[in-house]
C-alpha atoms as a PDB file:
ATOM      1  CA  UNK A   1      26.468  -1.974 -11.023  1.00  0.00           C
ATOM      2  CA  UNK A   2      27.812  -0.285 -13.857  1.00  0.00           C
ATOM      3  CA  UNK A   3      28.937   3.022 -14.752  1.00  0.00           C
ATOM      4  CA  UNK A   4      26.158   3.498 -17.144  1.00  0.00           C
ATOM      5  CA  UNK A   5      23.688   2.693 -14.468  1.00  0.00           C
ATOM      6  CA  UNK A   6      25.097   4.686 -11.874  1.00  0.00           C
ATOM      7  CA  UNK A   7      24.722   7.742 -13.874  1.00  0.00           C
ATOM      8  CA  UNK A   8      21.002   6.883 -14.688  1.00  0.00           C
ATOM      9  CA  UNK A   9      20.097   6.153 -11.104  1.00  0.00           C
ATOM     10  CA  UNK A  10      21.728  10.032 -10.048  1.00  0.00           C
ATOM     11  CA  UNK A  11      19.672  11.284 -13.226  1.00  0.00           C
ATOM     12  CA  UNK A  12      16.451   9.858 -11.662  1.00  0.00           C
ATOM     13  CA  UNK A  13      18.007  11.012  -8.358  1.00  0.00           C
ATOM     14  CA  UNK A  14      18.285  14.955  -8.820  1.00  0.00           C
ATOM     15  CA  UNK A  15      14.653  14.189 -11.171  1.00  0.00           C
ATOM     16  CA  UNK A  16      12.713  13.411  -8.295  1.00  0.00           C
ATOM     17  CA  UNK A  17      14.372  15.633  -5.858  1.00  0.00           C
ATOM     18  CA  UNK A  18      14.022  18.623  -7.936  1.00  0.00           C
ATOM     19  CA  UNK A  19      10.061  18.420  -8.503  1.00  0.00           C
ATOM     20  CA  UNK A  20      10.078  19.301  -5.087  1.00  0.00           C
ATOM     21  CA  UNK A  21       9.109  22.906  -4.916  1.00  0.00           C
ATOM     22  CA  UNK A  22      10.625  22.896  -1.432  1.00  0.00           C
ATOM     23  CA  UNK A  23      13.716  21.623  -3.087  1.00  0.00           C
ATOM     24  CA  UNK A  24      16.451  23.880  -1.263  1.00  0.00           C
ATOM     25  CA  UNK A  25      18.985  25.890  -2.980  1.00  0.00           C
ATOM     26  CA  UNK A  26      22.158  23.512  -1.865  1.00  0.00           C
ATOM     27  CA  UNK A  27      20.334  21.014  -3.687  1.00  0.00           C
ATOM     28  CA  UNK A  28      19.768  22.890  -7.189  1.00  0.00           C
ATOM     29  CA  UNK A  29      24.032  23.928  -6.850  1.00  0.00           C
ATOM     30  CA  UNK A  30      25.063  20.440  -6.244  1.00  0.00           C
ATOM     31  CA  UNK A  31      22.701  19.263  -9.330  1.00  0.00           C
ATOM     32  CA  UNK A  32      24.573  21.751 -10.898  1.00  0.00           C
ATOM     33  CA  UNK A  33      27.383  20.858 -10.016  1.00  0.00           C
ATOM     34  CA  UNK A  34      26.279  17.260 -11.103  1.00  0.00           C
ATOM     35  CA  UNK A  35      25.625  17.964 -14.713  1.00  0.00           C
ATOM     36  CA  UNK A  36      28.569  20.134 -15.425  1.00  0.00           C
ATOM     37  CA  UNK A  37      30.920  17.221 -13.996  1.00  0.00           C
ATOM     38  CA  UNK A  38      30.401  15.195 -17.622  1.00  0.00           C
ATOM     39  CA  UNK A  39      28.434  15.058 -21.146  1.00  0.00           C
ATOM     40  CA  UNK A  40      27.069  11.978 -19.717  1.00  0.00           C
ATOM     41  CA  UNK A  41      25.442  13.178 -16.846  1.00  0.00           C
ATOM     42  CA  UNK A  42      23.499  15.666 -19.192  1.00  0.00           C
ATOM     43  CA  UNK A  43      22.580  13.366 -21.365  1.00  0.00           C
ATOM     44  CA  UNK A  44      20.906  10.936 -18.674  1.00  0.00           C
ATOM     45  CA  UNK A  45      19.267  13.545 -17.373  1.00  0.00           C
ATOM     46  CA  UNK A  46      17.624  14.914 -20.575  1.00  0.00           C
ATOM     47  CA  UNK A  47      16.281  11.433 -21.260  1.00  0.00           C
ATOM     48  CA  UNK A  48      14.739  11.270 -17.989  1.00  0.00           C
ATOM     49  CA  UNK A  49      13.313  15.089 -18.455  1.00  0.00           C
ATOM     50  CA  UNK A  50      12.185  14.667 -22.314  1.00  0.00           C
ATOM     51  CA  UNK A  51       9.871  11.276 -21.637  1.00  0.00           C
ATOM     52  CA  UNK A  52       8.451  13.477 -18.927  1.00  0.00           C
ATOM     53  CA  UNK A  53       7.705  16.169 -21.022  1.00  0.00           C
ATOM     54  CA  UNK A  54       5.760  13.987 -23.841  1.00  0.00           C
ATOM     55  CA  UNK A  55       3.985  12.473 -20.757  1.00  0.00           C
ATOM     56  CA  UNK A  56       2.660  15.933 -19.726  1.00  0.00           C
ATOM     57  CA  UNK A  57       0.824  16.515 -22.832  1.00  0.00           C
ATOM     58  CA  UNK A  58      -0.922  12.745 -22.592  1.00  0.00           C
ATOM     59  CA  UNK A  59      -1.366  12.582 -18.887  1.00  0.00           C
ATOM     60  CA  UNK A  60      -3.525  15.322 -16.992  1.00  0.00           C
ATOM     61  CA  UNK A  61      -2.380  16.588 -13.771  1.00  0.00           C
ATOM     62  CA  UNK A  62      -2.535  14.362 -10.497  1.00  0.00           C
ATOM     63  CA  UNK A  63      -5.380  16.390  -8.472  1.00  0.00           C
ATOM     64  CA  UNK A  64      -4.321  16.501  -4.421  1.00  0.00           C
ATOM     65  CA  UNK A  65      -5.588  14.183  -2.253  1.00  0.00           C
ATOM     66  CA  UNK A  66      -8.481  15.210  -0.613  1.00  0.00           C
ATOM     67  CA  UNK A  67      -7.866  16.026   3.255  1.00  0.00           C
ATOM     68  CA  UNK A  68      -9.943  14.564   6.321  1.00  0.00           C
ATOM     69  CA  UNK A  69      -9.161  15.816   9.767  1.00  0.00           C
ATOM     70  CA  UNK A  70     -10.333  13.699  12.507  1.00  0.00           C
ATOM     71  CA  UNK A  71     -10.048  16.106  15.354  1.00  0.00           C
ATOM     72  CA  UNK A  72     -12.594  18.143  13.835  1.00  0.00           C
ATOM     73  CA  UNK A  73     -14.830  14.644  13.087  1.00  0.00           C
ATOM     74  CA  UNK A  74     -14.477  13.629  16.436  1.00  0.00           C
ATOM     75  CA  UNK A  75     -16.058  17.230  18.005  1.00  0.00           C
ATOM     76  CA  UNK A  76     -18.608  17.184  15.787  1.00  0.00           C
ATOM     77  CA  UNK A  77     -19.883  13.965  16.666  1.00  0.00           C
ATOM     78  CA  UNK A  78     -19.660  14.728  20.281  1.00  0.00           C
ATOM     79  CA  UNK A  79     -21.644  17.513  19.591  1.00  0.00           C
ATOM     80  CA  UNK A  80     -24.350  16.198  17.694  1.00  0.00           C
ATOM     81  CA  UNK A  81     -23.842  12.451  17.378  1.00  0.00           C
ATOM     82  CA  UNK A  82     -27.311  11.514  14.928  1.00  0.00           C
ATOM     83  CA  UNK A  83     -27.389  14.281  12.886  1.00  0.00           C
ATOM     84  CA  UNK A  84     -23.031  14.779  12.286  1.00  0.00           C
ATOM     85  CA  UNK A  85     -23.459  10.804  11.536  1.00  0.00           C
ATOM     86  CA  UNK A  86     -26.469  11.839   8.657  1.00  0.00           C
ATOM     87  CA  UNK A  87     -24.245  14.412   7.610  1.00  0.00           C
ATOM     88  CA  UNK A  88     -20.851  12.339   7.816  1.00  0.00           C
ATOM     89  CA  UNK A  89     -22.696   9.960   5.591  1.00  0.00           C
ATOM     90  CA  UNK A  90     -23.747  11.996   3.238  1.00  0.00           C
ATOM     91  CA  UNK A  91     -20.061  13.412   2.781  1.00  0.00           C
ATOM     92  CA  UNK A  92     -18.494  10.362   2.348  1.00  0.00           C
ATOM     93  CA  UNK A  93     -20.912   9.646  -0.096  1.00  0.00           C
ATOM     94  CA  UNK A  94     -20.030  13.200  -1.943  1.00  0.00           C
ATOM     95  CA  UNK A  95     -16.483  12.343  -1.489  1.00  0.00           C
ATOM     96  CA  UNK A  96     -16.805   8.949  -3.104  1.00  0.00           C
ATOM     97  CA  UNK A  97     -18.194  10.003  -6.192  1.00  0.00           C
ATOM     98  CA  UNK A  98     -15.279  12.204  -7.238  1.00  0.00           C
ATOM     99  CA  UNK A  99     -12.218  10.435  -5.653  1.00  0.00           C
ATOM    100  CA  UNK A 100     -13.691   6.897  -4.792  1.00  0.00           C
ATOM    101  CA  UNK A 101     -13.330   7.060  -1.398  1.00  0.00           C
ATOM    102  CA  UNK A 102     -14.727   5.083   1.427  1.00  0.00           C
ATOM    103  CA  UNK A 103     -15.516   6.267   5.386  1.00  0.00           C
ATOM    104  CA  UNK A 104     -16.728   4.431   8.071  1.00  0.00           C
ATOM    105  CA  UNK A 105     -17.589   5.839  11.745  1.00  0.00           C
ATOM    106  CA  UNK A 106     -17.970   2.802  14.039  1.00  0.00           C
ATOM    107  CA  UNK A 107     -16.987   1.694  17.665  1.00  0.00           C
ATOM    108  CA  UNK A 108     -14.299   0.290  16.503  1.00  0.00           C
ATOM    109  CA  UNK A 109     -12.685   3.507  15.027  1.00  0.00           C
ATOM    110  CA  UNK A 110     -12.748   5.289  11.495  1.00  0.00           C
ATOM    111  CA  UNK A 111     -11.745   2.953   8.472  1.00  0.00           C
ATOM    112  CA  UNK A 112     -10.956   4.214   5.222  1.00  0.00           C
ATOM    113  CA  UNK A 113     -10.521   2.537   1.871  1.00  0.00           C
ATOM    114  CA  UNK A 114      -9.105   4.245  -1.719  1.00  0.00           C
ATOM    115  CA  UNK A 115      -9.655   3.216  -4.768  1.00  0.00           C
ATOM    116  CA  UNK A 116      -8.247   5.354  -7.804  1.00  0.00           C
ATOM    117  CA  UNK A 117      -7.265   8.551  -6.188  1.00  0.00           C
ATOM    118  CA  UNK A 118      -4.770   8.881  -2.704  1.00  0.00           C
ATOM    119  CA  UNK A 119      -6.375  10.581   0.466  1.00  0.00           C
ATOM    120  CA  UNK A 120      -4.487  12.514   3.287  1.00  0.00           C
ATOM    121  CA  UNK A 121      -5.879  12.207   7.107  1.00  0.00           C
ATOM    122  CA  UNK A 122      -5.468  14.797   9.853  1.00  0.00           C
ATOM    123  CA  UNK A 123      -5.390  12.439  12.564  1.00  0.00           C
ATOM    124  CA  UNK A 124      -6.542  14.509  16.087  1.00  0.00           C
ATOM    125  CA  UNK A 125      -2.693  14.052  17.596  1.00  0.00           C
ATOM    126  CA  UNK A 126      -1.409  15.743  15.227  1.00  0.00           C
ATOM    127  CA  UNK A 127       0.302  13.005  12.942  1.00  0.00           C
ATOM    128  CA  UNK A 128      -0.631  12.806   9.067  1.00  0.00           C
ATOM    129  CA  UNK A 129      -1.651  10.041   7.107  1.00  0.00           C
ATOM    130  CA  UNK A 130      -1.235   9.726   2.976  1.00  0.00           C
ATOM    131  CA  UNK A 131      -3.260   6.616   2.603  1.00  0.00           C
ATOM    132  CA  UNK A 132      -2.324   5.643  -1.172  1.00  0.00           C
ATOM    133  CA  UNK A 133      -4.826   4.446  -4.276  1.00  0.00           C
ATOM    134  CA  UNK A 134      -6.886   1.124  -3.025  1.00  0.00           C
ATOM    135  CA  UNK A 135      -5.658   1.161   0.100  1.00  0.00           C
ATOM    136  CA  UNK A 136      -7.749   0.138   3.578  1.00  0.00           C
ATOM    137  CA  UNK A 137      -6.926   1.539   6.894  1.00  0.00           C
ATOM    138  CA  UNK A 138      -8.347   1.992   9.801  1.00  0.00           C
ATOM    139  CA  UNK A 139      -7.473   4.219  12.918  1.00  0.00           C
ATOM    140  CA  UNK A 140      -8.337   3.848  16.624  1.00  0.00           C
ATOM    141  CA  UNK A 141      -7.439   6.014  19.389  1.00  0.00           C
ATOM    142  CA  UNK A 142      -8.571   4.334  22.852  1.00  0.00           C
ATOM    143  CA  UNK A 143      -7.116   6.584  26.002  1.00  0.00           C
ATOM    144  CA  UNK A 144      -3.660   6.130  25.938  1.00  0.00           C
ATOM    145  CA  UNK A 145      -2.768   4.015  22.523  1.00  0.00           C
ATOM    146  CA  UNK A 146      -2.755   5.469  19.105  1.00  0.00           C
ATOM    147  CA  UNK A 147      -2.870   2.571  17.104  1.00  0.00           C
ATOM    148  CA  UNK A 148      -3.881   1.645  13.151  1.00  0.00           C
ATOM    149  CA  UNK A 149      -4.138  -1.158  10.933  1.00  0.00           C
ATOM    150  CA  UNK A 150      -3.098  -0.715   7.201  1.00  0.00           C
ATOM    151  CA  UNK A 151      -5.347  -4.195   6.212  1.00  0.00           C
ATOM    152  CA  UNK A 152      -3.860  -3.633   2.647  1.00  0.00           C
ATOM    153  CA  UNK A 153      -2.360  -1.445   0.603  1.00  0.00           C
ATOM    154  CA  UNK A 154       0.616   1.454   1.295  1.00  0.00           C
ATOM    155  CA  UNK A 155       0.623   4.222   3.344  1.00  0.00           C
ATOM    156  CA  UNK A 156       3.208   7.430   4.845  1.00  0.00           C
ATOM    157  CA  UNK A 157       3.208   8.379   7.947  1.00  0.00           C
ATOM    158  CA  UNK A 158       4.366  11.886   9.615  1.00  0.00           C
ATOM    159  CA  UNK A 159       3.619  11.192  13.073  1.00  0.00           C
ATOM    160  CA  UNK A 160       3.452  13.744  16.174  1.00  0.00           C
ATOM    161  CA  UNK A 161       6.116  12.921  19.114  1.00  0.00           C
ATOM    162  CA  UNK A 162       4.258  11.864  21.913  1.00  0.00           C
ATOM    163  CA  UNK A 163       6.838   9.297  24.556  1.00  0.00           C
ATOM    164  CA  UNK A 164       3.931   8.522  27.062  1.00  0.00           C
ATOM    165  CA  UNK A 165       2.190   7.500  23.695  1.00  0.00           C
ATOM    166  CA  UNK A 166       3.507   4.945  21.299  1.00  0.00           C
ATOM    167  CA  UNK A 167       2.171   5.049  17.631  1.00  0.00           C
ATOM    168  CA  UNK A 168       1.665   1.576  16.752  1.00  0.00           C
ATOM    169  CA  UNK A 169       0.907  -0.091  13.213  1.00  0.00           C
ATOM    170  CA  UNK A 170      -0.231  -3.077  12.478  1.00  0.00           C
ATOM    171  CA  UNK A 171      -0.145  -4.615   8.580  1.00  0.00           C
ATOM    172  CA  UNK A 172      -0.742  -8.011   8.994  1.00  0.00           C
ATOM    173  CA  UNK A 173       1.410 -10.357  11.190  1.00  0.00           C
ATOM    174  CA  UNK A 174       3.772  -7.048  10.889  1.00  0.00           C
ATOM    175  CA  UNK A 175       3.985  -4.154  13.577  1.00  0.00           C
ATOM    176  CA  UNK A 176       5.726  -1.018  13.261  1.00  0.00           C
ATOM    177  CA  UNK A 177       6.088   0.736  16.650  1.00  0.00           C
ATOM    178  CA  UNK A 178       7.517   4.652  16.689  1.00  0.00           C
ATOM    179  CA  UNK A 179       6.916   7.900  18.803  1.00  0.00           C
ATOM    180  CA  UNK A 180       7.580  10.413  16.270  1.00  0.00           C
ATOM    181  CA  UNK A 181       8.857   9.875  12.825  1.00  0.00           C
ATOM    182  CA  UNK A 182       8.000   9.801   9.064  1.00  0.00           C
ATOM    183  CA  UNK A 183       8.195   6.489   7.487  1.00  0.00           C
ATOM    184  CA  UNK A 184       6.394   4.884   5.019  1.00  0.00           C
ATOM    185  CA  UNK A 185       4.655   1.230   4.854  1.00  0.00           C
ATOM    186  CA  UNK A 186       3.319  -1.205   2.206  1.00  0.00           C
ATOM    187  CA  UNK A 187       1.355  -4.189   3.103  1.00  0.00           C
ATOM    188  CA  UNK A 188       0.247  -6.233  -0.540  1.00  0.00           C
ATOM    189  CA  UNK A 189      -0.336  -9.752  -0.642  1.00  0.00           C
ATOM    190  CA  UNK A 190       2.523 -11.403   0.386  1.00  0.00           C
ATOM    191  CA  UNK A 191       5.159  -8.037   0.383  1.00  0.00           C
ATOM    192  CA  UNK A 192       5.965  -6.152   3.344  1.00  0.00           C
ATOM    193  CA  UNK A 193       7.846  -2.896   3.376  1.00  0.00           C
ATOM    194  CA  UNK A 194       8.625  -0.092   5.379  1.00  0.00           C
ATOM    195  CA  UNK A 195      10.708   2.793   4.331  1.00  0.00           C
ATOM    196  CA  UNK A 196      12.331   5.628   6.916  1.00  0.00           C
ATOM    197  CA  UNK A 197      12.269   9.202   6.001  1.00  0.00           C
ATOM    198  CA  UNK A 198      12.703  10.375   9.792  1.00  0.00           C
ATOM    199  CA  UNK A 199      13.632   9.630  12.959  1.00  0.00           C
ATOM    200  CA  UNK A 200      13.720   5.825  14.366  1.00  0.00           C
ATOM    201  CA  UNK A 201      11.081   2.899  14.134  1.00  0.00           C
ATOM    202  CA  UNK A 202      10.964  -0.502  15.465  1.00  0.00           C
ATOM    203  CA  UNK A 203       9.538  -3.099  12.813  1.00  0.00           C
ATOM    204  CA  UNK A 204       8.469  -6.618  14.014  1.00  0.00           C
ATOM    205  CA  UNK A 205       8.665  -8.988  10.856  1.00  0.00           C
ATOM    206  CA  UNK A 206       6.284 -11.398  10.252  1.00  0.00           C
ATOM    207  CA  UNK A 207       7.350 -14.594  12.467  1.00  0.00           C
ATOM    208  CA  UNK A 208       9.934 -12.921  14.370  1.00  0.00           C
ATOM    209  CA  UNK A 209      10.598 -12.556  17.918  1.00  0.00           C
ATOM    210  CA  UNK A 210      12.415  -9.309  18.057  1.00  0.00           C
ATOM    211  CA  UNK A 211      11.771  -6.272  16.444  1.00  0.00           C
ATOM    212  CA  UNK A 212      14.340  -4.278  13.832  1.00  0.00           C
ATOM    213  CA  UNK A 213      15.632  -0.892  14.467  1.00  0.00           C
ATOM    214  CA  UNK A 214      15.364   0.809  11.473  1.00  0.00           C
ATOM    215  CA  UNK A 215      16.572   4.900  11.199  1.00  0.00           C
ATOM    216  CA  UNK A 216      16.393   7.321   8.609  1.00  0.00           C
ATOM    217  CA  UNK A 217      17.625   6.326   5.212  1.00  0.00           C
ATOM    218  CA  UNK A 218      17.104   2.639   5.353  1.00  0.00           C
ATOM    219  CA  UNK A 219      14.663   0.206   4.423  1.00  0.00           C
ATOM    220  CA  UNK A 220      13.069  -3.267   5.398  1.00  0.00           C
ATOM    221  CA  UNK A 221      11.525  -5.384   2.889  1.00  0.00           C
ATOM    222  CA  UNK A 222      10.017  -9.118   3.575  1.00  0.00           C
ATOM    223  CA  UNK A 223       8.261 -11.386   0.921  1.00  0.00           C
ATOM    224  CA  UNK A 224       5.750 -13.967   2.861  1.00  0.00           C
ATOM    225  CA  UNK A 225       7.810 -15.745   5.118  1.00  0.00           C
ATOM    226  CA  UNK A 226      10.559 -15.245   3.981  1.00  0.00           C
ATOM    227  CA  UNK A 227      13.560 -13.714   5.940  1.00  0.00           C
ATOM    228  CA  UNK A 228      13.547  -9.686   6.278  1.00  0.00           C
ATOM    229  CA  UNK A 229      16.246  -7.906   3.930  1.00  0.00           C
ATOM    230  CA  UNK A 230      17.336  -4.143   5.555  1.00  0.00           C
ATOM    231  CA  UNK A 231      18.987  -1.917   2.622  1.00  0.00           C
ATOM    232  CA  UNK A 232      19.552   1.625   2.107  1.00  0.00           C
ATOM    233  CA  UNK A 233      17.716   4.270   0.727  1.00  0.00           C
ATOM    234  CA  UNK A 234      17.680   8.308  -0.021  1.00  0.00           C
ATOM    235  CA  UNK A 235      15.577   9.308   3.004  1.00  0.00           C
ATOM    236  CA  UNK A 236      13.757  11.933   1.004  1.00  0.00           C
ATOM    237  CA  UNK A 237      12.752   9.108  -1.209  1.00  0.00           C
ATOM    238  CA  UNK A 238      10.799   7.323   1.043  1.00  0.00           C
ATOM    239  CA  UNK A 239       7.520   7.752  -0.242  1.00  0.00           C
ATOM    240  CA  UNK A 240       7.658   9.200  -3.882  1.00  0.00           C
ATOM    241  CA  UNK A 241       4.623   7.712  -5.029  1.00  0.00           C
ATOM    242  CA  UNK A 242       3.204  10.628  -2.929  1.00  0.00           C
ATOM    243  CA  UNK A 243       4.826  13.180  -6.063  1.00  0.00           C
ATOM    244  CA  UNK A 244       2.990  11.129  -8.406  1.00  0.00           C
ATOM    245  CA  UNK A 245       5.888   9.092  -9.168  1.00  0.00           C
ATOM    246  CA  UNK A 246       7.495   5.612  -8.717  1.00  0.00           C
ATOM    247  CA  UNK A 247      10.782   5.298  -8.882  1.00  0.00           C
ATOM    248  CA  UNK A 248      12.775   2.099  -9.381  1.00  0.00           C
ATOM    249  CA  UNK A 249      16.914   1.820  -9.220  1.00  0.00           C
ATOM    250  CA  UNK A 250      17.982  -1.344 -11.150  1.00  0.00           C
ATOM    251  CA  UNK A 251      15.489  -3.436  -9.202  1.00  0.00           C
ATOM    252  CA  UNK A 252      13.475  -6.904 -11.223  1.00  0.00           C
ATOM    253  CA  UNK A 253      11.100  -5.844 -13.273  1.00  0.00           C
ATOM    254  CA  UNK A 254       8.862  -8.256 -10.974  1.00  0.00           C
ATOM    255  CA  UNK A 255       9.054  -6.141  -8.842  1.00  0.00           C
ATOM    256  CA  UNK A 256       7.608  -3.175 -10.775  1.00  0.00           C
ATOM    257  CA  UNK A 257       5.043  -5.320 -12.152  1.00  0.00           C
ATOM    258  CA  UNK A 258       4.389  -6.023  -8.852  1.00  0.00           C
ATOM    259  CA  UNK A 259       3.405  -1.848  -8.149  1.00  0.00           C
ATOM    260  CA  UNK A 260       1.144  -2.032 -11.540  1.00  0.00           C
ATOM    261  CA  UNK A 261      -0.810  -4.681  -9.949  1.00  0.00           C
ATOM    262  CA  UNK A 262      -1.836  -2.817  -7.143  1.00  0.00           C
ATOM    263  CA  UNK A 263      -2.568   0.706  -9.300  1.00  0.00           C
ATOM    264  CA  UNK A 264      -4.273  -1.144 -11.753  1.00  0.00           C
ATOM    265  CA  UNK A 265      -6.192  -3.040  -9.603  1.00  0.00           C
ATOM    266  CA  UNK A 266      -5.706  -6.141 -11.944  1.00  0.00           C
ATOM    267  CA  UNK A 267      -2.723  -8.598 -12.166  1.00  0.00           C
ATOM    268  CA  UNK A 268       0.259  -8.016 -14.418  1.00  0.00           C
ATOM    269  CA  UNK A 269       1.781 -11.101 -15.723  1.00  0.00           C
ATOM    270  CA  UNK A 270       5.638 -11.589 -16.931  1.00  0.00           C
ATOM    271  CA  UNK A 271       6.421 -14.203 -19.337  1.00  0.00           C
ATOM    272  CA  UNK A 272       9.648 -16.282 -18.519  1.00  0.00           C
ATOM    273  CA  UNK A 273      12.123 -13.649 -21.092  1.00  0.00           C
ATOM    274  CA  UNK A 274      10.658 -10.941 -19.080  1.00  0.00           C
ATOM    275  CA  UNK A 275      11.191 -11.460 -15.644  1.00  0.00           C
ATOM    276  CA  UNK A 276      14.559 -11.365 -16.197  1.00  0.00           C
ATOM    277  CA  UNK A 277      14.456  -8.407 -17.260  1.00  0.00           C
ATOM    278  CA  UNK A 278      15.176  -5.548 -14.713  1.00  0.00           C
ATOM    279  CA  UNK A 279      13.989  -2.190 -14.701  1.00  0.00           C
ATOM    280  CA  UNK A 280      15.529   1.618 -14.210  1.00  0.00           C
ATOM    281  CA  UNK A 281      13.530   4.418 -14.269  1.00  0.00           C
ATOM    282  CA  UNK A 282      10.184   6.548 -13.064  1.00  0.00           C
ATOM    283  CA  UNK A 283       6.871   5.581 -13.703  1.00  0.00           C
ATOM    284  CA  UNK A 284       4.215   8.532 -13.568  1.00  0.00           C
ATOM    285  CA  UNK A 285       0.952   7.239 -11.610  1.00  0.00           C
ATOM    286  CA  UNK A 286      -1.610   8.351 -13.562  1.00  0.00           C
ATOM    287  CA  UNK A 287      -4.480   5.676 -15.679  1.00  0.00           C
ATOM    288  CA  UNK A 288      -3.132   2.274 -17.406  1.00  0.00           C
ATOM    289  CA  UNK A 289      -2.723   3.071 -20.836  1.00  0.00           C
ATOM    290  CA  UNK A 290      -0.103   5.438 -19.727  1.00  0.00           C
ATOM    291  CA  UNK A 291       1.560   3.258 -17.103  1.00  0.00           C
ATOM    292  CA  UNK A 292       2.047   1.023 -19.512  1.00  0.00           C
ATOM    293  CA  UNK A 293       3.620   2.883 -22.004  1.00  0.00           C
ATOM    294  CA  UNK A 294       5.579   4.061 -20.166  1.00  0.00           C
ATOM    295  CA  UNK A 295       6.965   0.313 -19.257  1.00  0.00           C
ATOM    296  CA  UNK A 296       7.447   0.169 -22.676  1.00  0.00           C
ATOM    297  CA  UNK A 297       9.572   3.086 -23.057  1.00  0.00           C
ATOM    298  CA  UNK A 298      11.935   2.084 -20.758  1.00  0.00           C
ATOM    299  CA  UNK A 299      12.140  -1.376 -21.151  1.00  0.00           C
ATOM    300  CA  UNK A 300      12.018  -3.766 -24.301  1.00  0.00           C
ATOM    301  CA  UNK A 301       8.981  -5.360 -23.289  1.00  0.00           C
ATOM    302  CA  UNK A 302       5.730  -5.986 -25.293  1.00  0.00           C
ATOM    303  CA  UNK A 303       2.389  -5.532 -23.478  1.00  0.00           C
ATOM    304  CA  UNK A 304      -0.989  -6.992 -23.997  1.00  0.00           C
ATOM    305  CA  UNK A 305      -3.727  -5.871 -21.583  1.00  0.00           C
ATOM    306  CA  UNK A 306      -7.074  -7.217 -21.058  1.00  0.00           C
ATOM    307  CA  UNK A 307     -10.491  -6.047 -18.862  1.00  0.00           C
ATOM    308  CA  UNK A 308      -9.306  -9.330 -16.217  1.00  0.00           C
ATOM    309  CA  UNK A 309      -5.110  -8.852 -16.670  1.00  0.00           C
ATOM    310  CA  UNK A 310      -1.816  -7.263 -18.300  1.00  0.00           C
ATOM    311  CA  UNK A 311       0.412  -9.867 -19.938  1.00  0.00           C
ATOM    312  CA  UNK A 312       4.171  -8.475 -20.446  1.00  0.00           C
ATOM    313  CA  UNK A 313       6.767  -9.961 -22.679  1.00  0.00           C
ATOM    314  CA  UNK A 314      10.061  -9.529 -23.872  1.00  0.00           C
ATOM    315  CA  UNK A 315      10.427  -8.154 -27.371  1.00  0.00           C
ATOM    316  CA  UNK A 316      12.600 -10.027 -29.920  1.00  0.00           C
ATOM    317  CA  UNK A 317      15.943  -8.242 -30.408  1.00  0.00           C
ATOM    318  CA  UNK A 318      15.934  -6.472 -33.932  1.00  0.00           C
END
């Protein structure tokens, strides 16, 4: 990694961090501290701020996820199954009109599926769910297992500490096992991923026989069969994409085209010259035309979308 880079990723570092409104004071000294250290610093950091601030005046602002709390649910349908479940139906139905959301009651538990906008679930333990754009899950809580199935898509997870109660999720031929952590966990096509902000989980790849310990501040990623790769992360950066924002540290662009696919619900194709490409920078979630200018912006690609696809090339130098 270069010098060049470095500075770029700690620009897009202290960028992220600092949209925080919780952001804590030690942080805004030691970004300080930061930017006063070189010329350089500044300067990556008002690139990253000024494409931000000509996105602001073409992008409106991400709207919160709507909230569901399942305790509630749960008492009101024990109350008055027949007419909650009329009622249930007909607020799901509300619900997907504005944010394209999806609810199911059934034996079997309460599935949920996204399309364009993310949805946060009050789960009756306690824990919270962020279930991200079109994303399925569904959640069942039989006695003494708490258990869910992400069936596609990405999710975080702040769950309540419970020892006598494992929380267990399943995403494919993956598990994740924990009893109280934050962690985030993508499950698209063939990529796997699960991402630690708190505490300690226990993630069974796909084909293995033991599970990995993963703790706070790394990551475990796992393409198809392939075997499992554990890196590290910035805990806090676990799940940006809930902050509106993905953020990518000299990773291959495939990999970014990768995240378009799912948030534009349509595949994004790289021609040979571009997936060599590879890609620093943050991408602000918001529709495609904007997504994909902002590719553009920060890498010398050409793109050339379609109502089936998004076709990416390299430009031509000069």
């Amino acid at each position: 990694m270069t010098a060049e880079t470095d500075i770029k990723e700690k620009a897009l570092h202290w960028f992220v961090t600092l949209r925080d409104d919780d952001a804590p004071e030690c942080a805004w000294l030691d970004f300080q501290s930061w930017l006063g250290a070189s010329p350089a610093h500044v300067a990556a950091y008002d690139a990253v701020e000024s494409l931000w601030v000509d996105l602001d005046h073409a992008t409106p602002m991400t709207t919160a996820a709507p909230v569901i709390d399942l305790a509630v649910a749960r008492k009101r349908r024990a109350h008055k199954r027949s007419p909650w479940l009329g009622a249930a139906l007909g607020i799901a139905a509300s619900v997907t009109l504005a944010v394209g959301l999806f609810l199911w009651m059934t034996p079997g538990g309460q599935t949920y599926a996204t399309a364009d906008a993310p949805l946060k679930v009050a789960l009756e333990d306690g824990s919270r769910v962020y279930l991200n754009r079109h994303s399925k899950l569904n959640v069942r809580f039989d006695g003494d297992k708490r258990s869910v199935s992400l069936a596609e898509g990405e999710a975080a997870f702040d769950i309540a500490h419970d020892p006598a109660h494992p929380f267990v999720v399943a995403a494919g031929d993956h598990q994740v096992q924990v009893l109280g952590t934050a962690f985030n966990v993508l499950n698209h096509g063939d990529d796997f991923a699960v991402a630690v902000q708190r505490g300690v989980v226990a993630v069974t790849p796909a084909s293995a026989t033991k599970p990995v310990r993963l703790v706070a501040g790394q990551s475990l990623e796992q393409r198809g069969r392939s075997a499992p790769a554990v890196t590290s992360i910035s805990p806090e950066h676990a799940s940006d994409w809930r902050q509106g924002v993905l953020v990518y540290r000299d990773r291959p662009l495939a990999d970014v085209a990768d995240d378009l696919s799912r948030y534009l619900d349509k595949p994004v194709v790289l021609s040979i010259s571009a997936q060599a490409l590879r890609f620093t920078g943050a991408l602000r979630i918001g529709d495609e035309a904007v997504m994909l200018r902002q590719l553009q912006d920060f890498v010398p690609v050409r793109v050339d979308a379609s109502a089936r696809e998004v076709r990416v090339n390299a430009r031509e130098a000069g």
